[in-house]
Protein backbone atom coordinates (compact mmCIF):
# COMPACT_ATOMS: atom_id res chain seq x y z
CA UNK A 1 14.87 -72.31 83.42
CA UNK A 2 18.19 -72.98 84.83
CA UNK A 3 19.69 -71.82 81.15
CA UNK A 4 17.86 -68.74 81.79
CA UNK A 5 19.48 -68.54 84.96
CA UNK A 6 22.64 -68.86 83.87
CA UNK A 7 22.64 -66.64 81.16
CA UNK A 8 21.67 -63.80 83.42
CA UNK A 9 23.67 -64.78 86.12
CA UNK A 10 26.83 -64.14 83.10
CA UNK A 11 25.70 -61.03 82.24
CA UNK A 12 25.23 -59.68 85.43
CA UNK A 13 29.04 -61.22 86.24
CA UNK A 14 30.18 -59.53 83.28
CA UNK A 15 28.36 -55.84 83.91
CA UNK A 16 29.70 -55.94 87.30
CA UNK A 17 32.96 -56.30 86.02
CA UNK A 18 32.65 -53.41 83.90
CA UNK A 19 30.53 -51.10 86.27
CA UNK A 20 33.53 -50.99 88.81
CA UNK A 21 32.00 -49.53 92.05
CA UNK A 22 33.93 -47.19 94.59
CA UNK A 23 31.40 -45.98 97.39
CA UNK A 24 33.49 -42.99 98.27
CA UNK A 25 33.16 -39.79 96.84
CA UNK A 26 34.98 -38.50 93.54
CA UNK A 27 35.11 -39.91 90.03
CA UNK A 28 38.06 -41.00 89.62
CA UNK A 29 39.86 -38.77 87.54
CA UNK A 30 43.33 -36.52 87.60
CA UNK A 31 41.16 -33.21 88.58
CA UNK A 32 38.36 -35.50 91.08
CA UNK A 33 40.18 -38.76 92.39
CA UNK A 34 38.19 -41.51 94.31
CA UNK A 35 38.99 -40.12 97.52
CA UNK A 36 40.07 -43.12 100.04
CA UNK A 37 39.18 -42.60 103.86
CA UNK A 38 38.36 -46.29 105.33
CA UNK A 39 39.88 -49.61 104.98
CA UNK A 40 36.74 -51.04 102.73
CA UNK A 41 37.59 -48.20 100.20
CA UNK A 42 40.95 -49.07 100.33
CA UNK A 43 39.74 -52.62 99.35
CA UNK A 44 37.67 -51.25 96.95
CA UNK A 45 40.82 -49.87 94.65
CA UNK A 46 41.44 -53.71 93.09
CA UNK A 47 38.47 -53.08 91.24
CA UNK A 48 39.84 -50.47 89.27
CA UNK A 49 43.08 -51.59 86.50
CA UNK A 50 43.12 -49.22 84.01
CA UNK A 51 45.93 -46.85 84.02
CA UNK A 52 43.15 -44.02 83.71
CA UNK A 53 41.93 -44.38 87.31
CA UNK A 54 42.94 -41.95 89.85
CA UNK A 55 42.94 -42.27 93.98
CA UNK A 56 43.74 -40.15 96.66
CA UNK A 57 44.37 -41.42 100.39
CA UNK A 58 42.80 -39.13 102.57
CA UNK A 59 43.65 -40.37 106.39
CA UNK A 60 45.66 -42.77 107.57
CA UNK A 61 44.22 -46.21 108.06
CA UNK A 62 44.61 -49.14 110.16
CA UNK A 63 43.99 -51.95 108.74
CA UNK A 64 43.88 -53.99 112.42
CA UNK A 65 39.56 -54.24 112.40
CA UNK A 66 39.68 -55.27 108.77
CA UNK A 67 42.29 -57.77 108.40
CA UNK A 68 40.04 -59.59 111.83
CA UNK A 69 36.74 -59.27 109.75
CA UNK A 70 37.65 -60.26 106.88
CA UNK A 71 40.32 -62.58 106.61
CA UNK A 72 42.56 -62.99 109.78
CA UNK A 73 44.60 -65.60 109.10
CA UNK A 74 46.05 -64.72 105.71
CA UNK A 75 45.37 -60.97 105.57
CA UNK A 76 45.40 -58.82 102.88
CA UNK A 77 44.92 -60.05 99.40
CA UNK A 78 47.40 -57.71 97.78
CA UNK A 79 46.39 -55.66 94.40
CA UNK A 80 47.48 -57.26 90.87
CA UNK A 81 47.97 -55.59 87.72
CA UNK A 82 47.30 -52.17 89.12
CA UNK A 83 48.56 -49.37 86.78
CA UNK A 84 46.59 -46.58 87.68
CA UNK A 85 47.64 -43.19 89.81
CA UNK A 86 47.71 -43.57 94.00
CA UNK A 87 48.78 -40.41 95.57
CA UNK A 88 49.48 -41.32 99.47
CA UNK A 89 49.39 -37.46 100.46
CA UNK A 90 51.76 -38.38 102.90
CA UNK A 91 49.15 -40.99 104.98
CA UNK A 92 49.88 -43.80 106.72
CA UNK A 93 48.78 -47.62 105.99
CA UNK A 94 49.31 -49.54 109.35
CA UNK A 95 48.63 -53.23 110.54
CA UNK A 96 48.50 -54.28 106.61
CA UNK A 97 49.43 -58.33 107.17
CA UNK A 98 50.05 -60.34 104.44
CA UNK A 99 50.33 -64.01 104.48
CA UNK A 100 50.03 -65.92 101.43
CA UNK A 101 53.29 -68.24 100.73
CA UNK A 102 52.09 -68.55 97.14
């Protein structure tokens, strides 16, 4: 039983890591970017590394309620090996606080 767990626990690890989720609207290419409005979307674009993925930010965004929820004493956990396409469309990200010494 606990194999059986484990496989499936695997698989589902490894379909989730495939199915990248955004739960804003668009599809995320050139002519239909994922269209970022909120914080959590914003989160939502470290999911993404291919250099085929397209976003659009859509309102500025404070980042002050989600940095307290979520992780207040280190902040943001900032985006590796991103290569896709982020057009800002001239928005603002405020209250973005990152600290991790390493």
């Amino acid at each position: 039983m606990k194999r059986i767990l484990l496989t499936l626990a695997c698989i589902l690890t490894f379909y989730g890591s495939i199915q990248a989720q955004f739960s804003g609207s668009g599809s995320g290419t050139e002519e239909d970017p994922y269209r970022i409005f909120n914080a959590e979307q914003l989160n939502q674009v470290r999911n993404f590394t291919s250099n085929n993925v397209y976003f659009s930010l859509e309102a500025d965004i404070d980042m002050t309620d989600w940095i307290a929820e979520n992780n207040p004493s280190q902040g943001w956990l900032p985006i590796s090996n991103f290569s896709g396409v982020f057009k800002g469309n001239g928005h603002k990200i405020t209250n973005l606080m990152i600290n991790r010494p390493t």
